[in-house]
N, C-alpha and C. Protein backbone atom coordinates (compact mmCIF):
# COMPACT_ATOMS: atom_id res chain seq x y z
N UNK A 1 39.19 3.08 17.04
CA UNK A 1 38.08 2.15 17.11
C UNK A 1 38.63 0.74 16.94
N UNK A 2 37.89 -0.27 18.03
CA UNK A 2 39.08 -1.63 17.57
C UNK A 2 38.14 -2.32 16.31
N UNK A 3 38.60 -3.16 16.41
CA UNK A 3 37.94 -4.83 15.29
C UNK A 3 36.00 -4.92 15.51
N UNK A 4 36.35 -4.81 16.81
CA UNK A 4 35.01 -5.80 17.08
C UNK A 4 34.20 -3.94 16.95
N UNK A 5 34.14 -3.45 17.54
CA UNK A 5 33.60 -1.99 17.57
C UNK A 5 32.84 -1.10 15.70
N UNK A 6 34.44 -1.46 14.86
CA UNK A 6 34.08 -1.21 13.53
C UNK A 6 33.42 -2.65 12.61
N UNK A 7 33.09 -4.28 13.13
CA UNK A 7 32.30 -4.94 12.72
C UNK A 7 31.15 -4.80 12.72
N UNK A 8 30.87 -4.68 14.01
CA UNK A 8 29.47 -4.08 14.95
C UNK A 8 28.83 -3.02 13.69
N UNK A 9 29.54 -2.05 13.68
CA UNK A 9 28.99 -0.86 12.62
C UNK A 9 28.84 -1.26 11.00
N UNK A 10 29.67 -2.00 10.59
CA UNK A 10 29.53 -2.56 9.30
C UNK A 10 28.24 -3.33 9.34
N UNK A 11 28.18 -4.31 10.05
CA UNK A 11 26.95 -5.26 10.24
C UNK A 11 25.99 -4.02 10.44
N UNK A 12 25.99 -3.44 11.40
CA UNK A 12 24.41 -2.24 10.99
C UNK A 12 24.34 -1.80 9.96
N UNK A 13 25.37 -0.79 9.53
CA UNK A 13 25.30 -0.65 7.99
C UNK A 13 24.39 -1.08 7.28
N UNK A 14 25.14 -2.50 7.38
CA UNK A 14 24.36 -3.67 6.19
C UNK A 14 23.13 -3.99 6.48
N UNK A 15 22.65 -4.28 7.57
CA UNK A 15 21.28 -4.28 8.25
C UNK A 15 20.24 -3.35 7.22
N UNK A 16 20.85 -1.94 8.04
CA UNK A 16 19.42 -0.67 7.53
C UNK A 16 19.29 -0.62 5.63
N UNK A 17 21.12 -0.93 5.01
CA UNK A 17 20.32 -0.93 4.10
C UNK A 17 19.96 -2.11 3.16
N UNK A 18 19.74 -3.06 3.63
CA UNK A 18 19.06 -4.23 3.25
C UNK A 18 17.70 -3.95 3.63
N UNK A 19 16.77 -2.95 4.46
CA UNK A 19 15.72 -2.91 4.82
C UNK A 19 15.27 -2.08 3.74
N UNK A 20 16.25 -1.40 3.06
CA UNK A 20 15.35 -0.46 1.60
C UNK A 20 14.88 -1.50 0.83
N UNK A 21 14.00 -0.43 -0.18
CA UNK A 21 13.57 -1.42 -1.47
C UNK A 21 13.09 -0.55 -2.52
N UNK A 22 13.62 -0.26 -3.47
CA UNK A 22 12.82 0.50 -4.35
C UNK A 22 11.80 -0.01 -5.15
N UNK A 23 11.85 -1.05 -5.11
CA UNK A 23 11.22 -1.97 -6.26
C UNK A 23 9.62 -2.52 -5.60
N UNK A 24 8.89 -2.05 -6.74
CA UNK A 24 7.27 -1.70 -6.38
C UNK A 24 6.63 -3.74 -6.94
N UNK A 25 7.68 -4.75 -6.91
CA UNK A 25 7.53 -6.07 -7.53
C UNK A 25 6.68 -6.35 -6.23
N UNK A 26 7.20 -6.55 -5.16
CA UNK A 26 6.99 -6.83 -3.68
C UNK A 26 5.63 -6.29 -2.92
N UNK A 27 5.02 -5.25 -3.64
CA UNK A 27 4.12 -4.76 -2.35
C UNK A 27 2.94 -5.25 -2.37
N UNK A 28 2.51 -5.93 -3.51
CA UNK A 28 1.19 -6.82 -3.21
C UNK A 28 1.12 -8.07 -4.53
N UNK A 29 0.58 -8.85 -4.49
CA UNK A 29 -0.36 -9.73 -5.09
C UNK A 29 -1.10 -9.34 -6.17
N UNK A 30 -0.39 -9.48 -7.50
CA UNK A 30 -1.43 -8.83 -8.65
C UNK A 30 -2.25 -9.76 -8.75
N UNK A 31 -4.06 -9.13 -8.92
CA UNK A 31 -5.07 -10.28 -9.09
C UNK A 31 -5.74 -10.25 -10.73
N UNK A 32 -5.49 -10.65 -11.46
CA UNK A 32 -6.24 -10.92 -13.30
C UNK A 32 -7.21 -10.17 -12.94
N UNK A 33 -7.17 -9.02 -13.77
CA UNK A 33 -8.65 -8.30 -13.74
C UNK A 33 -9.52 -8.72 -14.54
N UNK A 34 -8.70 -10.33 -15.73
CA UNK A 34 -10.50 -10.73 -16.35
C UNK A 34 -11.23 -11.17 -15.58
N UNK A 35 -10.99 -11.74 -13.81
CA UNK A 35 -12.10 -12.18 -13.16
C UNK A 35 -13.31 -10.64 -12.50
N UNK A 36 -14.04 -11.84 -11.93
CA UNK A 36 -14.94 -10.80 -10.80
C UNK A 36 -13.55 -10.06 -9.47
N UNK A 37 -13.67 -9.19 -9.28
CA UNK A 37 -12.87 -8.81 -8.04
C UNK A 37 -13.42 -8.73 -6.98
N UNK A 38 -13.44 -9.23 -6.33
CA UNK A 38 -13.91 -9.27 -4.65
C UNK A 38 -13.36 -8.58 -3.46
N UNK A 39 -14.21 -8.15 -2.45
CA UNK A 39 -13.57 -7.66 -1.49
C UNK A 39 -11.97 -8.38 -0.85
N UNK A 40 -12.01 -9.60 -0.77
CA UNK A 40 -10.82 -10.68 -0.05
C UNK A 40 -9.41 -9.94 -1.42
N UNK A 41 -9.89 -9.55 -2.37
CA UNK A 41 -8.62 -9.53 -3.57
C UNK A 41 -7.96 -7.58 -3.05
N UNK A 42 -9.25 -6.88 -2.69
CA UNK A 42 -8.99 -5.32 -2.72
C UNK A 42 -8.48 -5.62 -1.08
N UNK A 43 -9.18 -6.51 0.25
CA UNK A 43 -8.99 -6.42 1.07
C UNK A 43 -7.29 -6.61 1.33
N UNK A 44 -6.68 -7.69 0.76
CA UNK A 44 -5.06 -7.98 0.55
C UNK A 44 -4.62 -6.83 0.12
N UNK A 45 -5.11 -6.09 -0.73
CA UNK A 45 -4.01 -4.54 -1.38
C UNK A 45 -4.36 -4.01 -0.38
N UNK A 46 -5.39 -3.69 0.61
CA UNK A 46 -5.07 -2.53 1.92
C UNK A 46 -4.50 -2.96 2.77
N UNK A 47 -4.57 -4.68 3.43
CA UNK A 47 -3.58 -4.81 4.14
C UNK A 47 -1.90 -4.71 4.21
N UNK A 48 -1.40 -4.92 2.76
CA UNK A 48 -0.02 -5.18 2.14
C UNK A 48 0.42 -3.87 2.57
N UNK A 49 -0.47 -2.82 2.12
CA UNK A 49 0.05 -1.62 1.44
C UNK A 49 -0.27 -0.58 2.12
N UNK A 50 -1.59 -0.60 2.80
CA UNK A 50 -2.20 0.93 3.71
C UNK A 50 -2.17 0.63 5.06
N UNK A 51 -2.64 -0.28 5.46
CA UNK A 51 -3.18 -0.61 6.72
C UNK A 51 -2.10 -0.57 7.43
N UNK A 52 -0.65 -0.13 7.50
CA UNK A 52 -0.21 -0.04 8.10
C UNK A 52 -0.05 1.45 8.59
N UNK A 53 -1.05 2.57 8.24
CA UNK A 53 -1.33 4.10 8.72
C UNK A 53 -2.75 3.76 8.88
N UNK A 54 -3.65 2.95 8.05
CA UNK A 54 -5.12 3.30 7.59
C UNK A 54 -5.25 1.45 8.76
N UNK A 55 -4.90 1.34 9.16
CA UNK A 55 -4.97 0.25 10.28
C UNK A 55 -6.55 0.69 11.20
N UNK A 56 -7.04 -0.29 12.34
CA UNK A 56 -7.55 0.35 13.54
C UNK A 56 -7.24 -0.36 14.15
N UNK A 57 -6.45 0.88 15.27
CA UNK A 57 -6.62 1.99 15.02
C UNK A 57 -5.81 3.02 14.13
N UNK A 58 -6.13 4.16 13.53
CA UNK A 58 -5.29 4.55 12.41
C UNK A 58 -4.01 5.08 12.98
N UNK A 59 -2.58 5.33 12.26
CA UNK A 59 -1.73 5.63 12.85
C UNK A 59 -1.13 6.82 12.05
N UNK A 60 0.02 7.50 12.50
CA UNK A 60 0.76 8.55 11.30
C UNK A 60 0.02 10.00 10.93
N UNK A 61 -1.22 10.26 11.76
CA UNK A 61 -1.59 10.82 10.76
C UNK A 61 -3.23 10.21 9.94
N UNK A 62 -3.36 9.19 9.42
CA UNK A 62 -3.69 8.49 8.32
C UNK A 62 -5.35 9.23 9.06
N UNK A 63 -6.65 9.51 8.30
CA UNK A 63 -7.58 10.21 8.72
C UNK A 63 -8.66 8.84 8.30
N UNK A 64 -8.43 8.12 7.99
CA UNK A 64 -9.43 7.30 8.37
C UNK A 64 -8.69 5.57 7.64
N UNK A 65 -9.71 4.50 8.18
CA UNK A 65 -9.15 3.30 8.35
C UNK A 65 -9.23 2.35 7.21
N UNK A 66 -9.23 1.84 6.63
CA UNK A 66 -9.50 0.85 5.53
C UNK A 66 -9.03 -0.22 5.70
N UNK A 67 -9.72 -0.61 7.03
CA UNK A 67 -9.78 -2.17 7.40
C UNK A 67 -11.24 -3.20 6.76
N UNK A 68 -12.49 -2.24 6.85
CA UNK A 68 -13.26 -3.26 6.45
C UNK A 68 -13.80 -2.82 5.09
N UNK A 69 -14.69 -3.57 4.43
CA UNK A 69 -15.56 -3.28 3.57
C UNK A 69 -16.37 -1.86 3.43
N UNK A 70 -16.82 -1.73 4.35
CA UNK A 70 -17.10 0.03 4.26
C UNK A 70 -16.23 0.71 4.09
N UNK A 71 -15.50 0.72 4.83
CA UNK A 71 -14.00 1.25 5.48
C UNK A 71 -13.70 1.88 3.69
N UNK A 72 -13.35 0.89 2.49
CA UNK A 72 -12.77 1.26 1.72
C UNK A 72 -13.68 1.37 0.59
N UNK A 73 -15.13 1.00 0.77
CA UNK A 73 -16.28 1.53 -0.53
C UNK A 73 -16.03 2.59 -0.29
N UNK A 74 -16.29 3.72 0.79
CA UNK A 74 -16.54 4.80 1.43
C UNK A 74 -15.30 5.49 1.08
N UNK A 75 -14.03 5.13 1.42
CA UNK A 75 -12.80 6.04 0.94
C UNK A 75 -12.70 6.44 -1.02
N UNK A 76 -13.29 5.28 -1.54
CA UNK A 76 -13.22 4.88 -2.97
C UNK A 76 -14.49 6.38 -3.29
N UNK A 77 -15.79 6.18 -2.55
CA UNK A 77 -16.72 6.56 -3.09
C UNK A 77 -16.31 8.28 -2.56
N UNK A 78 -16.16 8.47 -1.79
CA UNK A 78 -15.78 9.97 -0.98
C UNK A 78 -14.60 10.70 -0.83
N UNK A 79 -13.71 9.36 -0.84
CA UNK A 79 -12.37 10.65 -0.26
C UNK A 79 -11.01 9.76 -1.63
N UNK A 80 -11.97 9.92 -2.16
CA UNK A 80 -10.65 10.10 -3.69
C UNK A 80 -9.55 9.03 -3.10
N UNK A 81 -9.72 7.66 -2.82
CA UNK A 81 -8.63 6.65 -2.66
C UNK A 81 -7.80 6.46 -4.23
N UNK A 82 -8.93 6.29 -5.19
CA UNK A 82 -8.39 5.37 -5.95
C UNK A 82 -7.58 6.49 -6.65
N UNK A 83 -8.02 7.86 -6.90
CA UNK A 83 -7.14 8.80 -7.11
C UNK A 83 -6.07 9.27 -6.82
N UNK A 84 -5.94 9.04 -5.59
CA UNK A 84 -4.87 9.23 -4.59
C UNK A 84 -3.61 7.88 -4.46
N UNK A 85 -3.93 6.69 -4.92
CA UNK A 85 -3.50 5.88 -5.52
C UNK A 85 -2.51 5.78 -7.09
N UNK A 86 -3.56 6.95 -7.72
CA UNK A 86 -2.87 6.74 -8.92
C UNK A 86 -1.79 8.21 -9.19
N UNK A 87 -1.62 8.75 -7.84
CA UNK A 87 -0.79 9.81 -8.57
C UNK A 87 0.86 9.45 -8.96
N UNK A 88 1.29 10.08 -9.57
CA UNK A 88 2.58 9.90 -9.66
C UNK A 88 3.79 10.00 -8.69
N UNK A 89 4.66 8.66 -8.69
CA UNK A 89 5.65 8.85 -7.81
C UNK A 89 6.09 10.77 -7.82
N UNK A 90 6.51 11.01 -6.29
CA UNK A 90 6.92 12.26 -6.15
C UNK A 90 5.69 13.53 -5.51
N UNK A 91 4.45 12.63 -6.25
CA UNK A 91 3.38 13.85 -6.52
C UNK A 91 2.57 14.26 -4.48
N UNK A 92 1.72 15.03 -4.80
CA UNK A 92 1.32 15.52 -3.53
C UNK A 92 0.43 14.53 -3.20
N UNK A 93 -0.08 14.42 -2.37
CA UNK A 93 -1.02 13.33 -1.96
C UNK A 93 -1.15 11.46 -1.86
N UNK A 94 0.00 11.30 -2.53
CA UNK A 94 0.27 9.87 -3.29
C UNK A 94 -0.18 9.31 -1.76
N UNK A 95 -0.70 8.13 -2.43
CA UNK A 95 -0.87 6.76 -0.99
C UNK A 95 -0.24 5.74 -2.11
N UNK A 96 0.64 4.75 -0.97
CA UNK A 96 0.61 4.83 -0.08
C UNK A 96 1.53 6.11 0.05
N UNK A 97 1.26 6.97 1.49
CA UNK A 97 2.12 7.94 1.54
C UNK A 97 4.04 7.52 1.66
N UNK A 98 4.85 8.61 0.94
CA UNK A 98 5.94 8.59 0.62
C UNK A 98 6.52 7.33 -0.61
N UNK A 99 5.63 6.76 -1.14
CA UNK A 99 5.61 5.76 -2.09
C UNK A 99 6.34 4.84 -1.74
N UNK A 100 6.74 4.35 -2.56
CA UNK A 100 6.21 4.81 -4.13
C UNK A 100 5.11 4.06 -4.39
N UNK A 101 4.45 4.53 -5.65
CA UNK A 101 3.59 4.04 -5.94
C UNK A 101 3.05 2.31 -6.65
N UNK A 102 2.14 2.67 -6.06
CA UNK A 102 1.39 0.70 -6.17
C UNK A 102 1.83 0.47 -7.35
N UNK A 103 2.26 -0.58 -8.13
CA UNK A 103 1.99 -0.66 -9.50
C UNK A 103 0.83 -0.74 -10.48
N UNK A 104 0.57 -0.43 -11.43
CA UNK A 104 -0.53 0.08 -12.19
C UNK A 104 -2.00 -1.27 -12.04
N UNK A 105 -1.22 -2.21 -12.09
CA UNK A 105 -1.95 -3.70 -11.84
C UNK A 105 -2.57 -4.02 -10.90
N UNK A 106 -2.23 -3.67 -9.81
CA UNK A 106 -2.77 -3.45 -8.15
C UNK A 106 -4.00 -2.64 -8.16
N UNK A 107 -3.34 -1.26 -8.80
CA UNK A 107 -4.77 0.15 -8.94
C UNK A 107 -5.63 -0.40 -9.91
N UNK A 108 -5.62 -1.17 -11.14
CA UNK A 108 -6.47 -1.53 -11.78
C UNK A 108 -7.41 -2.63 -10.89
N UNK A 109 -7.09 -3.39 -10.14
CA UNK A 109 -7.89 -4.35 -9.11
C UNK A 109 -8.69 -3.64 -8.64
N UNK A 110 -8.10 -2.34 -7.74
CA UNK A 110 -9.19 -1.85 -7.20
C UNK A 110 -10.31 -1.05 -8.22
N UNK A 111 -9.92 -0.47 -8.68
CA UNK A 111 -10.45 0.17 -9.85
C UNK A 111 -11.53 -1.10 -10.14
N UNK A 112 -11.24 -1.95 -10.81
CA UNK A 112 -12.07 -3.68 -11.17
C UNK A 112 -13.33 -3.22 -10.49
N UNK A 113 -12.94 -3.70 -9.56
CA UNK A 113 -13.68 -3.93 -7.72
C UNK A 113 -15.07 -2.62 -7.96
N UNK A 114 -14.54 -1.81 -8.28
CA UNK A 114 -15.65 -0.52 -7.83
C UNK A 114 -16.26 -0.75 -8.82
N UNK A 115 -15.96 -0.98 -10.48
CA UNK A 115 -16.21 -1.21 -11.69
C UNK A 115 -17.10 -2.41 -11.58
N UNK A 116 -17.13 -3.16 -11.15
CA UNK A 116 -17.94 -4.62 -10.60
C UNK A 116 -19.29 -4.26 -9.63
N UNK A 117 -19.16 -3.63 -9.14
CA UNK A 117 -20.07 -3.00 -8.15
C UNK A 117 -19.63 -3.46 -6.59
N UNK A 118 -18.18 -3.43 -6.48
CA UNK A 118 -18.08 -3.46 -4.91
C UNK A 118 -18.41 -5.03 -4.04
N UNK A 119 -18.21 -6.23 -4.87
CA UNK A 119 -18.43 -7.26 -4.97
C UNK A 119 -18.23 -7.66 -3.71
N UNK A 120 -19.03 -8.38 -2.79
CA UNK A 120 -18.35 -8.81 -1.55
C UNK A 120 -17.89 -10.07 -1.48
């Protein structure tokens, strides 16, 4: 293999794994849960974090969308989001799927939010 052939491959290397991240600092915007929580504060944690399966249109798999305001009362009120949120790295069901998981500060927002009455 010459010079330029095994640079080429080092530089990818370095590429894919600079695209990891284990670190759950990055995936959203913690919002103070002493305020009111509003849809615009829960709407940022689904875009950061879901909407890229729970998008519309949905992708992966993902069985329904949590783009709007219904979108995610309705997942919260019916299909066990915020539960499914809080499971433990590793566990069955976790969202976002393959984690890791949101940090506890994020799930408490939404949590807020439903606790508030779904504030728009």
């Amino acid at each position: 293999m010459n010079l330029k052939n095994t640079l080429f491959l080092a530089t990818l290397t370095l590429f894919f794994l600079s695209c990891s991240n284990d670190s759950t600092d990055d995936l959203t915007e913690v919002i103070p849960v002493d305020q009111t929580v509003k849809f615009s504060d829960v709407k940022s944690i689904m875009d950061n974090n879901c909407n890229n399966c729970h998008g519309n249109p949905t992708t992966n798999g993902a069985p329904i969308s949590l783009v709007t305001y219904d979108n995610v009362k309705t997942a919260i009120e019916q299909h066990g989001l915020i539960e499914r949120m809080s499971i433990e790295n590793g566990g069955d069901g976790l969202m976002p799927q393959g984690g890791p998981r949101l940090p506890q500060a994020t799930i408490d927002v939404v949590i807020k939010w439903q606790t508030d009455g779904f504030q728009q």
